[in-house]
PDB file of N, CA and C in Angstrom:
ATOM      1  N   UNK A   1      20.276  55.622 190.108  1.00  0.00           N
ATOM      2  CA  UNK A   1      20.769  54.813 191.194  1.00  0.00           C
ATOM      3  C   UNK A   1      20.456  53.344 190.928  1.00  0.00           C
ATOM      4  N   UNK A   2      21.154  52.575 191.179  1.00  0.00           N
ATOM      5  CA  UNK A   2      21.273  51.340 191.157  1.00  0.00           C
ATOM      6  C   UNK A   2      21.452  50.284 192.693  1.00  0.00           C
ATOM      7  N   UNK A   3      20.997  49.467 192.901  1.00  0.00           N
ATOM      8  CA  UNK A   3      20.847  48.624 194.030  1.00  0.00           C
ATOM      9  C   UNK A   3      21.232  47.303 193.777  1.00  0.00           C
ATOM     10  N   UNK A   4      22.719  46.628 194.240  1.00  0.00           N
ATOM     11  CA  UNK A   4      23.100  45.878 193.889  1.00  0.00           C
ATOM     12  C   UNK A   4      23.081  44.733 195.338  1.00  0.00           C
ATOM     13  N   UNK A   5      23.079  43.769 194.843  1.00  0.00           N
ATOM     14  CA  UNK A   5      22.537  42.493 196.486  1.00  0.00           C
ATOM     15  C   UNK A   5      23.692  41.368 196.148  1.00  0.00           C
ATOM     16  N   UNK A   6      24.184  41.595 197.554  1.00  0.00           N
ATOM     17  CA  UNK A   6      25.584  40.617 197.574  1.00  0.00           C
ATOM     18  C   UNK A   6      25.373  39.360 198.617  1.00  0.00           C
ATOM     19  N   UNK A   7      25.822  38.395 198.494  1.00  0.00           N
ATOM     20  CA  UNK A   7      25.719  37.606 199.548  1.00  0.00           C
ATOM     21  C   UNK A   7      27.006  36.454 199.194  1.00  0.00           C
ATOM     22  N   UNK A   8      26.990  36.731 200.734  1.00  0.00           N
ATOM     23  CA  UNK A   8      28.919  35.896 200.892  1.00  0.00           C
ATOM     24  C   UNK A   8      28.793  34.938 202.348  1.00  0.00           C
ATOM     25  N   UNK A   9      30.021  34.622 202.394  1.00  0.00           N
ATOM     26  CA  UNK A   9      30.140  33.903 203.951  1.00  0.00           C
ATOM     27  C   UNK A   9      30.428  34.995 205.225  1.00  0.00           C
ATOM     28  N   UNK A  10      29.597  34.879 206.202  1.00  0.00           N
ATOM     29  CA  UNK A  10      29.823  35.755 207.236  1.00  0.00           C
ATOM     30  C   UNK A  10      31.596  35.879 207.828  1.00  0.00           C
ATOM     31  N   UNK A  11      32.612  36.004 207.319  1.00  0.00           N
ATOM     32  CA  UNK A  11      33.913  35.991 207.757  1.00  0.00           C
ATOM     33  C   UNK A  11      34.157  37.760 208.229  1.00  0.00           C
ATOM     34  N   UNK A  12      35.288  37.616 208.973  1.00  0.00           N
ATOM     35  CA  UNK A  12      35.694  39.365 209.657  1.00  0.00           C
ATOM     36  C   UNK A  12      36.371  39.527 207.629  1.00  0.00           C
ATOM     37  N   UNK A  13      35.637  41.388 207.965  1.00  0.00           N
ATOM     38  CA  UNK A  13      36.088  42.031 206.920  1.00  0.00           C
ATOM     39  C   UNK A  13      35.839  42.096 205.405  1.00  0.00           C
ATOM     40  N   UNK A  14      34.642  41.377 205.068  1.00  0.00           N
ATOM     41  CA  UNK A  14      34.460  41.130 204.149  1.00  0.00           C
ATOM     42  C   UNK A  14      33.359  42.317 203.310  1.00  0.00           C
ATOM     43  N   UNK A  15      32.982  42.776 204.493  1.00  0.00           N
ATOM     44  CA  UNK A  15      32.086  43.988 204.350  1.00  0.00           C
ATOM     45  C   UNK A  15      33.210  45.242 203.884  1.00  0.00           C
ATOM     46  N   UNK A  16      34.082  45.202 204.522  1.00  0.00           N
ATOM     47  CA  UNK A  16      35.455  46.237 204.097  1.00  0.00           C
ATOM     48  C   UNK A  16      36.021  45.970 202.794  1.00  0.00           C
ATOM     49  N   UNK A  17      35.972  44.752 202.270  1.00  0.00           N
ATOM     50  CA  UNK A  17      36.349  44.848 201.269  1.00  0.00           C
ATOM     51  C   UNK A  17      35.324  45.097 200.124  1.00  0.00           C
ATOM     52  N   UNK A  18      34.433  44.982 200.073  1.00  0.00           N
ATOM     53  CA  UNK A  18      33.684  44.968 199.674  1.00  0.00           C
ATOM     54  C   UNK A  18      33.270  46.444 198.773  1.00  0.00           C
ATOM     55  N   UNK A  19      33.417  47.287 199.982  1.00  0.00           N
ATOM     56  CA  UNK A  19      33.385  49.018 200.036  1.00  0.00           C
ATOM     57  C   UNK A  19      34.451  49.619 199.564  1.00  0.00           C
ATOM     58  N   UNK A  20      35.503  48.368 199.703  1.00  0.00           N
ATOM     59  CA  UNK A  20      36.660  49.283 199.012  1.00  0.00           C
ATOM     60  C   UNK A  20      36.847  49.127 197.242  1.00  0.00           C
ATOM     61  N   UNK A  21      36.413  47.969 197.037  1.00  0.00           N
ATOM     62  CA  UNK A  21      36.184  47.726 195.630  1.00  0.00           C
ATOM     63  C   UNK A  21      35.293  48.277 194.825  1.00  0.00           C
ATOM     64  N   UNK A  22      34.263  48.935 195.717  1.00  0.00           N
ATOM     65  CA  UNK A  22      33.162  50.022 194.895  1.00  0.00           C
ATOM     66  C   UNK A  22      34.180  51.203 194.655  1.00  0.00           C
ATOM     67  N   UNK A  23      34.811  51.920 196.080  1.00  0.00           N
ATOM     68  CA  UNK A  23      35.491  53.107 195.832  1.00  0.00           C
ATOM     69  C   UNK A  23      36.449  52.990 194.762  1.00  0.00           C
ATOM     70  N   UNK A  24      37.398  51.395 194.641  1.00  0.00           N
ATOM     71  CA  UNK A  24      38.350  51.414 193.814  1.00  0.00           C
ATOM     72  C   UNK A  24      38.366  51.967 192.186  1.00  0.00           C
ATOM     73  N   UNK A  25      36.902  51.503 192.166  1.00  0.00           N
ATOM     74  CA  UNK A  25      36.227  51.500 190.813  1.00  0.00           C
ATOM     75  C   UNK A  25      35.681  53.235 190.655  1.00  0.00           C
ATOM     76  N   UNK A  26      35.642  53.635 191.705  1.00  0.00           N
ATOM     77  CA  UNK A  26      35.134  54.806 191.587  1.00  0.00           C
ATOM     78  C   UNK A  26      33.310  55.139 191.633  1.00  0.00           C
ATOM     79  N   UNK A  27      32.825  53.962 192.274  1.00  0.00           N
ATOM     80  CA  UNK A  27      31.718  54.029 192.737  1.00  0.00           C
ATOM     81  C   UNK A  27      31.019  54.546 194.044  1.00  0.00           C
ATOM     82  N   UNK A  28      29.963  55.678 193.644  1.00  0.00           N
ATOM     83  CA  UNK A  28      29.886  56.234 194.833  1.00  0.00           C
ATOM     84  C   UNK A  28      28.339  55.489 195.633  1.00  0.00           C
ATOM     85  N   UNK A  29      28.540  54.718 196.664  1.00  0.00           N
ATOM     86  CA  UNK A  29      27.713  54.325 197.609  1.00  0.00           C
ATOM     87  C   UNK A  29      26.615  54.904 198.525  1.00  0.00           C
ATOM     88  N   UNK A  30      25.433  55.172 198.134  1.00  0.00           N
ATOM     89  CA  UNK A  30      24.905  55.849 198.834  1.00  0.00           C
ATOM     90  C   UNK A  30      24.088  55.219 199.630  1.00  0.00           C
ATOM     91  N   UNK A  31      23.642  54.253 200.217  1.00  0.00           N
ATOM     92  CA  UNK A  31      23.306  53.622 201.258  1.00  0.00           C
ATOM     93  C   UNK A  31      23.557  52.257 201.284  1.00  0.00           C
ATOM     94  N   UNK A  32      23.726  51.433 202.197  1.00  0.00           N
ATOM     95  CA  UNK A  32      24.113  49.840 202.722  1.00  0.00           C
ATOM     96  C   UNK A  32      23.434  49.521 203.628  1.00  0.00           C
ATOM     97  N   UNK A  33      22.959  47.940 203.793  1.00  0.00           N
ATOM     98  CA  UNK A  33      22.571  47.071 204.421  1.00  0.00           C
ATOM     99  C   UNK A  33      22.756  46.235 204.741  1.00  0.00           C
ATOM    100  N   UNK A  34      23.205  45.178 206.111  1.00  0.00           N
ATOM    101  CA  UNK A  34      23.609  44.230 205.756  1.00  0.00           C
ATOM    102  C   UNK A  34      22.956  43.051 207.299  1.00  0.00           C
ATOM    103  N   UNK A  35      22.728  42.254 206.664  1.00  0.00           N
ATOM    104  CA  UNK A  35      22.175  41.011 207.471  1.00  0.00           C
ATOM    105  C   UNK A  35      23.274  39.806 207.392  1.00  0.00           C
ATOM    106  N   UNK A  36      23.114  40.083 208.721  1.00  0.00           N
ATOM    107  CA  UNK A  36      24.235  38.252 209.033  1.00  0.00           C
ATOM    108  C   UNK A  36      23.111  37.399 209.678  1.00  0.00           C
ATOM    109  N   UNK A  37      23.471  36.287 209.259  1.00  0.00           N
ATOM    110  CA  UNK A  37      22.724  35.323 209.741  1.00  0.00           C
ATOM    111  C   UNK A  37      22.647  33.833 209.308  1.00  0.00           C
ATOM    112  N   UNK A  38      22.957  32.959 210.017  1.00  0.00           N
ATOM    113  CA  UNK A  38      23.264  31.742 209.652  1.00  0.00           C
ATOM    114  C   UNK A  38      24.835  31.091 208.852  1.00  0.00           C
ATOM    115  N   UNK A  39      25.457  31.994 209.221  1.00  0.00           N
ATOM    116  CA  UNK A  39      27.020  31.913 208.933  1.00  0.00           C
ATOM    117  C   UNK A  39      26.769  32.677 207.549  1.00  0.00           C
ATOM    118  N   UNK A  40      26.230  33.488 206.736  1.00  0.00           N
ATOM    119  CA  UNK A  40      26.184  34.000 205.799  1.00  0.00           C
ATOM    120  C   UNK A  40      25.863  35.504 206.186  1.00  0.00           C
ATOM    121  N   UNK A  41      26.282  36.711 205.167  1.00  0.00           N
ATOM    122  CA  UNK A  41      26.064  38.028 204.875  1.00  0.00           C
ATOM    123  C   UNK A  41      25.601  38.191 203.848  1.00  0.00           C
ATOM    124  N   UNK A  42      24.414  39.130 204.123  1.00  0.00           N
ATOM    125  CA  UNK A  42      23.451  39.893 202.797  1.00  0.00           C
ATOM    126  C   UNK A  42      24.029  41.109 202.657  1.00  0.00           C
ATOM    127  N   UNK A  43      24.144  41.757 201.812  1.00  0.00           N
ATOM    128  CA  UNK A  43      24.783  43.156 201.711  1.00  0.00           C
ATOM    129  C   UNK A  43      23.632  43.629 200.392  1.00  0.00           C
ATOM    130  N   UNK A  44      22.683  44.822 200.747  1.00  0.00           N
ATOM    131  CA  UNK A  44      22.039  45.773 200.025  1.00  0.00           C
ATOM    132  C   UNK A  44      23.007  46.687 199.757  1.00  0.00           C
ATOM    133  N   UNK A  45      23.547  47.205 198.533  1.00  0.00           N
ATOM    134  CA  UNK A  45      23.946  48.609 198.157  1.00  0.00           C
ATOM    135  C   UNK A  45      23.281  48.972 197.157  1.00  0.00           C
ATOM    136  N   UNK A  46      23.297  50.545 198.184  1.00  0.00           N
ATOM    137  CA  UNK A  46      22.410  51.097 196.908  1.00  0.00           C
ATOM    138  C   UNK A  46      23.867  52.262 195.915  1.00  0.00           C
ATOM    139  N   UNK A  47      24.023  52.205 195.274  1.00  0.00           N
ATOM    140  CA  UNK A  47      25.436  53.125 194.356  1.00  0.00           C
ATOM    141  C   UNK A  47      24.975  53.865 193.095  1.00  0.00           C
ATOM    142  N   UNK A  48      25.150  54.919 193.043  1.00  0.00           N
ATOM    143  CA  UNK A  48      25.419  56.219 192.251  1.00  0.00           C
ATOM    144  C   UNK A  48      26.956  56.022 191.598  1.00  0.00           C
ATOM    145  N   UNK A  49      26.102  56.175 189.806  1.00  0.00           N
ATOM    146  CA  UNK A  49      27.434  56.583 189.049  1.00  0.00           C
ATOM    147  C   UNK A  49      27.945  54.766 188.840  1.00  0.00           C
ATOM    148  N   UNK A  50      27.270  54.103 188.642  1.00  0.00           N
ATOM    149  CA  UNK A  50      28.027  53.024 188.301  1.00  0.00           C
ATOM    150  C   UNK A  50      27.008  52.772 186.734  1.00  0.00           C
ATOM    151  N   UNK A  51      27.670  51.483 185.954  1.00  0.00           N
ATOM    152  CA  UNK A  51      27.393  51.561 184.697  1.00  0.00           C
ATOM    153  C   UNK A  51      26.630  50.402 184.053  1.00  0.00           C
ATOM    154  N   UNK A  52      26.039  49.389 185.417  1.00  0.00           N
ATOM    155  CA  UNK A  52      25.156  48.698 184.860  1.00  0.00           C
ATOM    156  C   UNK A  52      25.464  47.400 184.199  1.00  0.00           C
ATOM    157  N   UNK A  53      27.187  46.997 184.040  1.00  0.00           N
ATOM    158  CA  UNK A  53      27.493  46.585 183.315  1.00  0.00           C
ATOM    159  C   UNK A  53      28.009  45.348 183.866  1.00  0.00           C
ATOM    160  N   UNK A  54      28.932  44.270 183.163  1.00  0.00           N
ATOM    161  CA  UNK A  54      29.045  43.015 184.376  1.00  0.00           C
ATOM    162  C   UNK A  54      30.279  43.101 184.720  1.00  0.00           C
ATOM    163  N   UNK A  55      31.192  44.122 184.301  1.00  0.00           N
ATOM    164  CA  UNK A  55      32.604  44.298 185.087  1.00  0.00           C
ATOM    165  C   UNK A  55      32.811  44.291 186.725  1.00  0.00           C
ATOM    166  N   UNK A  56      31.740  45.263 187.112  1.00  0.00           N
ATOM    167  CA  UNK A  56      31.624  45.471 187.980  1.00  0.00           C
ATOM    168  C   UNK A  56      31.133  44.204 189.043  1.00  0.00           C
ATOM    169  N   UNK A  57      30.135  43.841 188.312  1.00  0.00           N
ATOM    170  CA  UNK A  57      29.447  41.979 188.810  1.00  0.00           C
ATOM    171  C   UNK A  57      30.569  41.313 189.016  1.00  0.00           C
ATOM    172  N   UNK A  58      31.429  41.397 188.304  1.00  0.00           N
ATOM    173  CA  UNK A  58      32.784  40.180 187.797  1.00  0.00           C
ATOM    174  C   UNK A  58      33.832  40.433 189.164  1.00  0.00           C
ATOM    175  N   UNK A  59      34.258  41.661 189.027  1.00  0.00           N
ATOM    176  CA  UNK A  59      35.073  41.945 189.970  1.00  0.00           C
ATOM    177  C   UNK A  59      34.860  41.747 191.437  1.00  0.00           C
ATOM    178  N   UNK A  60      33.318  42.367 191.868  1.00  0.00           N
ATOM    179  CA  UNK A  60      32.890  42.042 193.602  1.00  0.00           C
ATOM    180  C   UNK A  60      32.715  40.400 193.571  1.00  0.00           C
ATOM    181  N   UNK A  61      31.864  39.998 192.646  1.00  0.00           N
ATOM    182  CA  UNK A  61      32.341  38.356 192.808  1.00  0.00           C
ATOM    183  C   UNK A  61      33.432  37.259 192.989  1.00  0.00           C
ATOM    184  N   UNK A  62      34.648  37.968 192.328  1.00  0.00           N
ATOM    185  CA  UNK A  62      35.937  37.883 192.243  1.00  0.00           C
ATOM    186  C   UNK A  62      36.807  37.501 193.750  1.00  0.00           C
ATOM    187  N   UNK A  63      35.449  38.373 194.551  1.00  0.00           N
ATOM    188  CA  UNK A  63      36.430  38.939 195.956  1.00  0.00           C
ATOM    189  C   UNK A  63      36.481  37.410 196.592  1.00  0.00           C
ATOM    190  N   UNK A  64      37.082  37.196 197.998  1.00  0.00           N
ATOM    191  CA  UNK A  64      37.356  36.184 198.885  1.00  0.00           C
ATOM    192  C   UNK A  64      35.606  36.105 199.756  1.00  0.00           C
ATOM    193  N   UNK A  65      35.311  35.025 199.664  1.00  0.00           N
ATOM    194  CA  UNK A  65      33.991  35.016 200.549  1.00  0.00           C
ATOM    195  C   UNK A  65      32.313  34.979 199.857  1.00  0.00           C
ATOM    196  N   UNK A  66      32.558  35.962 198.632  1.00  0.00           N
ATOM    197  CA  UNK A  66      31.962  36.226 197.740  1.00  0.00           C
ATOM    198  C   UNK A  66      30.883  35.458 197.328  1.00  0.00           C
ATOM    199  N   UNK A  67      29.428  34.911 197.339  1.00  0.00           N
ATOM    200  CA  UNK A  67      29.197  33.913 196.984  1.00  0.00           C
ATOM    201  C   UNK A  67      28.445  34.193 195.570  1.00  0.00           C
ATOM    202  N   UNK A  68      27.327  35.565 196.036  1.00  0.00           N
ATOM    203  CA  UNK A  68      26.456  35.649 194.261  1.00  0.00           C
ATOM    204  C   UNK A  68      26.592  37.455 194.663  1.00  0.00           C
ATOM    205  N   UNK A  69      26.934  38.039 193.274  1.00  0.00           N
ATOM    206  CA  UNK A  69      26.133  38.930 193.331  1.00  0.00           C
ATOM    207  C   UNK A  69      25.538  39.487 192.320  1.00  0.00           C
ATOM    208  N   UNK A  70      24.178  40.707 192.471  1.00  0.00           N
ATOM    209  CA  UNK A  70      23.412  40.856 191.235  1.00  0.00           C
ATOM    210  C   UNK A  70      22.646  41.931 191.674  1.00  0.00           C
ATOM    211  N   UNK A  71      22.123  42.774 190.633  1.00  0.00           N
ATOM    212  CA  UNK A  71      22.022  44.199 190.231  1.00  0.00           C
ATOM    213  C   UNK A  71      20.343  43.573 191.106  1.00  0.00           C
ATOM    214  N   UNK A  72      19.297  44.214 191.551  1.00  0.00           N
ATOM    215  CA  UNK A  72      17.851  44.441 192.136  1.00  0.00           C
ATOM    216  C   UNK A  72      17.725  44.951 191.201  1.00  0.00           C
ATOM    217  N   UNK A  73      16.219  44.766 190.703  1.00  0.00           N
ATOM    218  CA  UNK A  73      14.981  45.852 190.037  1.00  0.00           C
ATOM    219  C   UNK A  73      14.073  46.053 190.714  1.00  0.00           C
ATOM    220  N   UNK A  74      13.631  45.003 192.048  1.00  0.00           N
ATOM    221  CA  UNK A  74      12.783  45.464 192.888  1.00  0.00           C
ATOM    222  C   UNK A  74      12.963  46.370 193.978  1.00  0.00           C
ATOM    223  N   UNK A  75      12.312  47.249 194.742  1.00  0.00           N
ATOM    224  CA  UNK A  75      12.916  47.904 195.682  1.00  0.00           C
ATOM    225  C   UNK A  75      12.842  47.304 197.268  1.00  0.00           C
ATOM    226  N   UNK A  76      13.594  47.494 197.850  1.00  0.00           N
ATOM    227  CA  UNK A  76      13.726  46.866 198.988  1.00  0.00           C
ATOM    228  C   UNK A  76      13.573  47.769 200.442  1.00  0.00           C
ATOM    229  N   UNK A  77      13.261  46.889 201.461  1.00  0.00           N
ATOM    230  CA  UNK A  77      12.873  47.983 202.601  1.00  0.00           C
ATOM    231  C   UNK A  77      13.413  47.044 204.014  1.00  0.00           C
ATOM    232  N   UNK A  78      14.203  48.289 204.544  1.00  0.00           N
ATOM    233  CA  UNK A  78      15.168  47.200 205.801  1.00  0.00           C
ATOM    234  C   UNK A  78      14.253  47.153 207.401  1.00  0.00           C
ATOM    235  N   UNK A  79      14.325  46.708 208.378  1.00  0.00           N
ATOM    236  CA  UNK A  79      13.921  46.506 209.705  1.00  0.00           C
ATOM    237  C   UNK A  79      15.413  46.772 210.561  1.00  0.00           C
ATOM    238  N   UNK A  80      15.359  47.808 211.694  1.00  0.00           N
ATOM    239  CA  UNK A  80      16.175  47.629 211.990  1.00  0.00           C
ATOM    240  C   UNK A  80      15.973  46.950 213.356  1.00  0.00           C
ATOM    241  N   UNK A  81      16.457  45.962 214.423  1.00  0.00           N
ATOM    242  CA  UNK A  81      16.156  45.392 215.363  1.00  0.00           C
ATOM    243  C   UNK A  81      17.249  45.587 216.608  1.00  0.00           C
ATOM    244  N   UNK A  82      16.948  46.112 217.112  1.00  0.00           N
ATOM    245  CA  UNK A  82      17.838  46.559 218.574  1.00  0.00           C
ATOM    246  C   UNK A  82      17.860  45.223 219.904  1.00  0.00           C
ATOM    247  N   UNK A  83      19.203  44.783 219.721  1.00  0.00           N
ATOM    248  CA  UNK A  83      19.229  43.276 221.125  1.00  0.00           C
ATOM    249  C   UNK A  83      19.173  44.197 222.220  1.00  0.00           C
ATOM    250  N   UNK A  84      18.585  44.324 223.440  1.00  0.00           N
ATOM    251  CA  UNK A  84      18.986  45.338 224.810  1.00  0.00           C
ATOM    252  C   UNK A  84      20.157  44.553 225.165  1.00  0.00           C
ATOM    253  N   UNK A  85      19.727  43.576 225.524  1.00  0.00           N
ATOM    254  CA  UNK A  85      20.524  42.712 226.094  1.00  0.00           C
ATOM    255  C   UNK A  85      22.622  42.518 225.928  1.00  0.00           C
ATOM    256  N   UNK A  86      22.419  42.506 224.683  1.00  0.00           N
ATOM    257  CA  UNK A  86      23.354  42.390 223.897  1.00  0.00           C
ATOM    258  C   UNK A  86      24.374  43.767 223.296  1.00  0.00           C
ATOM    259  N   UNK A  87      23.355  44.907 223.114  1.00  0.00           N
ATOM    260  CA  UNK A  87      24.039  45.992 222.989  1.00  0.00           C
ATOM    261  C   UNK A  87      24.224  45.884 221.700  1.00  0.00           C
ATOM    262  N   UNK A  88      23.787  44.519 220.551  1.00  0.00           N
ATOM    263  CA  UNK A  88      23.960  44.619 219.433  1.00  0.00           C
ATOM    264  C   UNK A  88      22.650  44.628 218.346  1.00  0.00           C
ATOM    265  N   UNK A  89      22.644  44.796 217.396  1.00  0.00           N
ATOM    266  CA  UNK A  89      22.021  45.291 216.135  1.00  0.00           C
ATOM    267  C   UNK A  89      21.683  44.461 215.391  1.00  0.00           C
ATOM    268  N   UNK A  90      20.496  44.039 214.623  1.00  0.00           N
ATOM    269  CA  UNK A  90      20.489  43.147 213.656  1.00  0.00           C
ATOM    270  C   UNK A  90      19.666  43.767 212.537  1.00  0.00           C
ATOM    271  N   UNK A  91      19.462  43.901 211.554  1.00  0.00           N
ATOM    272  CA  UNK A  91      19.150  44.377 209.883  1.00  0.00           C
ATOM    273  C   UNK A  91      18.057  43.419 209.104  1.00  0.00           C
ATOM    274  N   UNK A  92      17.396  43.235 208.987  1.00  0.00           N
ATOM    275  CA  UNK A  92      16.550  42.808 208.356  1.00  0.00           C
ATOM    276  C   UNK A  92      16.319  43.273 206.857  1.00  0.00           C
ATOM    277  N   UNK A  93      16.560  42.417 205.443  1.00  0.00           N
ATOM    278  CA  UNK A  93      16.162  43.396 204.617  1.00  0.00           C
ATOM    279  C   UNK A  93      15.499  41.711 203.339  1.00  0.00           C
ATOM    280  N   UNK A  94      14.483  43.239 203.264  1.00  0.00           N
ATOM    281  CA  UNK A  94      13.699  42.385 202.182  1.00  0.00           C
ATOM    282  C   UNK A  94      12.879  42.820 200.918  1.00  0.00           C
ATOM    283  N   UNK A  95      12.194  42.245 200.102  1.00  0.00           N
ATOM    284  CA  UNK A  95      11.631  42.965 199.004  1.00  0.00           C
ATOM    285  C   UNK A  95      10.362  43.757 199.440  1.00  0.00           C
ATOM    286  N   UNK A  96      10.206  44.836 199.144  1.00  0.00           N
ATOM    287  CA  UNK A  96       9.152  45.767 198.992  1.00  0.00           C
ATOM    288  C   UNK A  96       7.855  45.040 199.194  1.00  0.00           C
ATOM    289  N   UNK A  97       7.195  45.031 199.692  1.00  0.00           N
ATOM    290  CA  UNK A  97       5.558  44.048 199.602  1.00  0.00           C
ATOM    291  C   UNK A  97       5.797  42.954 200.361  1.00  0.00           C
ATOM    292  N   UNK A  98       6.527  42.514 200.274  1.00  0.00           N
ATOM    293  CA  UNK A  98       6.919  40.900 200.731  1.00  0.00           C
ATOM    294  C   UNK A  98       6.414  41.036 202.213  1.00  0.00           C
ATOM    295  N   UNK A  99       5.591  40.183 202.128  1.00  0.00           N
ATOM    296  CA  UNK A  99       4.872  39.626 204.097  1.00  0.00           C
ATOM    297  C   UNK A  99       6.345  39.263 205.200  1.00  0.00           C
ATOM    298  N   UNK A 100       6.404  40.251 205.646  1.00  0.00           N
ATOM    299  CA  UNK A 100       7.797  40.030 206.726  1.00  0.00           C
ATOM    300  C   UNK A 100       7.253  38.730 208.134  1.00  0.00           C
TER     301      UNK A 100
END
Protein backbone atom coordinates (compact mmCIF):
# COMPACT_ATOMS: atom_id res chain seq x y z
CA UNK A 1 0.00 0.00 0.00
CA UNK A 2 1.00 3.26 -0.81
CA UNK A 3 -0.16 6.78 0.65
CA UNK A 4 -0.16 9.47 -1.67
CA UNK A 5 -0.81 13.50 -0.29
CA UNK A 6 -2.48 15.88 -2.64
CA UNK A 7 -3.09 19.40 -2.13
CA UNK A 8 -5.10 21.73 -4.47
CA UNK A 9 -7.45 24.78 -4.29
CA UNK A 10 -10.60 24.19 -2.28
CA UNK A 11 -13.05 24.49 -5.59
CA UNK A 12 -16.61 22.17 -5.91
CA UNK A 13 -15.52 18.75 -7.28
CA UNK A 14 -12.19 18.47 -7.25
CA UNK A 15 -12.22 15.68 -4.79
CA UNK A 16 -14.41 13.78 -7.63
CA UNK A 17 -12.06 14.15 -9.89
CA UNK A 18 -9.55 13.25 -8.30
CA UNK A 19 -11.11 9.58 -7.46
CA UNK A 20 -11.94 9.24 -10.78
CA UNK A 21 -8.44 9.46 -12.12
CA UNK A 22 -7.21 6.81 -9.59
CA UNK A 23 -10.15 4.46 -10.87
CA UNK A 24 -9.29 5.56 -14.50
CA UNK A 25 -5.89 4.24 -14.05
CA UNK A 26 -7.15 1.34 -12.39
CA UNK A 27 -6.18 2.19 -8.94
CA UNK A 28 -7.77 0.73 -6.12
CA UNK A 29 -8.31 3.30 -3.10
CA UNK A 30 -8.50 2.08 0.09
CA UNK A 31 -8.92 4.88 2.41
CA UNK A 32 -9.16 8.99 2.01
CA UNK A 33 -8.83 12.04 3.89
CA UNK A 34 -9.41 15.25 3.32
CA UNK A 35 -8.99 18.74 5.06
CA UNK A 36 -10.26 22.03 3.72
CA UNK A 37 -9.09 24.88 5.08
CA UNK A 38 -8.03 28.23 4.20
CA UNK A 39 -9.29 28.13 0.59
CA UNK A 40 -7.09 25.01 0.05
CA UNK A 41 -7.70 20.92 0.13
CA UNK A 42 -5.43 18.23 1.62
CA UNK A 43 -6.33 14.92 0.27
CA UNK A 44 -4.57 11.65 2.14
CA UNK A 45 -4.96 8.51 -0.12
CA UNK A 46 -4.09 5.62 0.89
CA UNK A 47 -4.18 3.08 -2.76
CA UNK A 48 -3.56 -0.55 -3.43
CA UNK A 49 -2.06 -1.85 -6.67
CA UNK A 50 -0.49 1.25 -7.90
CA UNK A 51 3.23 1.28 -9.20
CA UNK A 52 5.16 3.82 -7.45
CA UNK A 53 6.04 5.44 -10.44
CA UNK A 54 5.69 9.27 -11.66
CA UNK A 55 2.98 8.62 -14.31
CA UNK A 56 0.70 8.47 -11.97
CA UNK A 57 2.28 11.83 -10.02
CA UNK A 58 2.14 13.43 -13.60
CA UNK A 59 -1.32 12.75 -14.40
CA UNK A 60 -3.25 13.76 -10.77
CA UNK A 61 -1.06 16.87 -11.03
CA UNK A 62 -2.15 17.41 -14.50
CA UNK A 63 -5.75 17.78 -13.07
CA UNK A 64 -7.59 21.46 -12.77
CA UNK A 65 -6.92 22.86 -9.16
CA UNK A 66 -4.11 20.57 -8.59
CA UNK A 67 -1.38 22.22 -6.76
CA UNK A 68 1.51 19.41 -5.47
CA UNK A 69 1.27 16.00 -5.29
CA UNK A 70 3.59 13.24 -3.70
CA UNK A 71 3.89 9.65 -2.62
CA UNK A 72 4.25 9.75 1.95
CA UNK A 73 6.82 7.45 3.62
CA UNK A 74 5.70 8.64 6.85
CA UNK A 75 2.53 7.37 8.30
CA UNK A 76 -0.17 9.57 9.05
CA UNK A 77 -3.07 9.74 11.61
CA UNK A 78 -6.47 11.79 11.03
CA UNK A 79 -8.78 13.72 13.90
CA UNK A 80 -12.09 13.67 13.12
CA UNK A 81 -14.03 16.95 14.50
CA UNK A 82 -17.83 17.14 14.66
CA UNK A 83 -19.40 21.21 14.32
CA UNK A 84 -22.98 20.58 16.48
CA UNK A 85 -23.83 23.61 15.47
CA UNK A 86 -23.29 23.36 11.92
CA UNK A 87 -24.14 19.75 11.26
CA UNK A 88 -20.75 19.76 9.51
CA UNK A 89 -17.40 17.80 9.72
CA UNK A 90 -13.92 18.80 9.67
CA UNK A 91 -10.67 16.20 9.19
CA UNK A 92 -7.65 16.91 10.59
CA UNK A 93 -4.66 15.00 9.22
CA UNK A 94 -1.17 14.88 10.13
CA UNK A 95 2.18 13.04 10.49
CA UNK A 96 2.39 10.22 12.94
CA UNK A 97 4.21 11.73 16.20
CA UNK A 98 3.75 15.18 15.23
CA UNK A 99 2.45 17.39 18.48
CA UNK A 100 -1.20 18.19 17.20
Amino acid sequence: MEIIRIIGENTQGIFPKVLSELVRRKVEVNRAFVDRSNGKIEMIIEVRNSSLNGKLLHSLRNLQDVISVEYLKEKYICHLELSPGENSQTTFVEPFGKAY
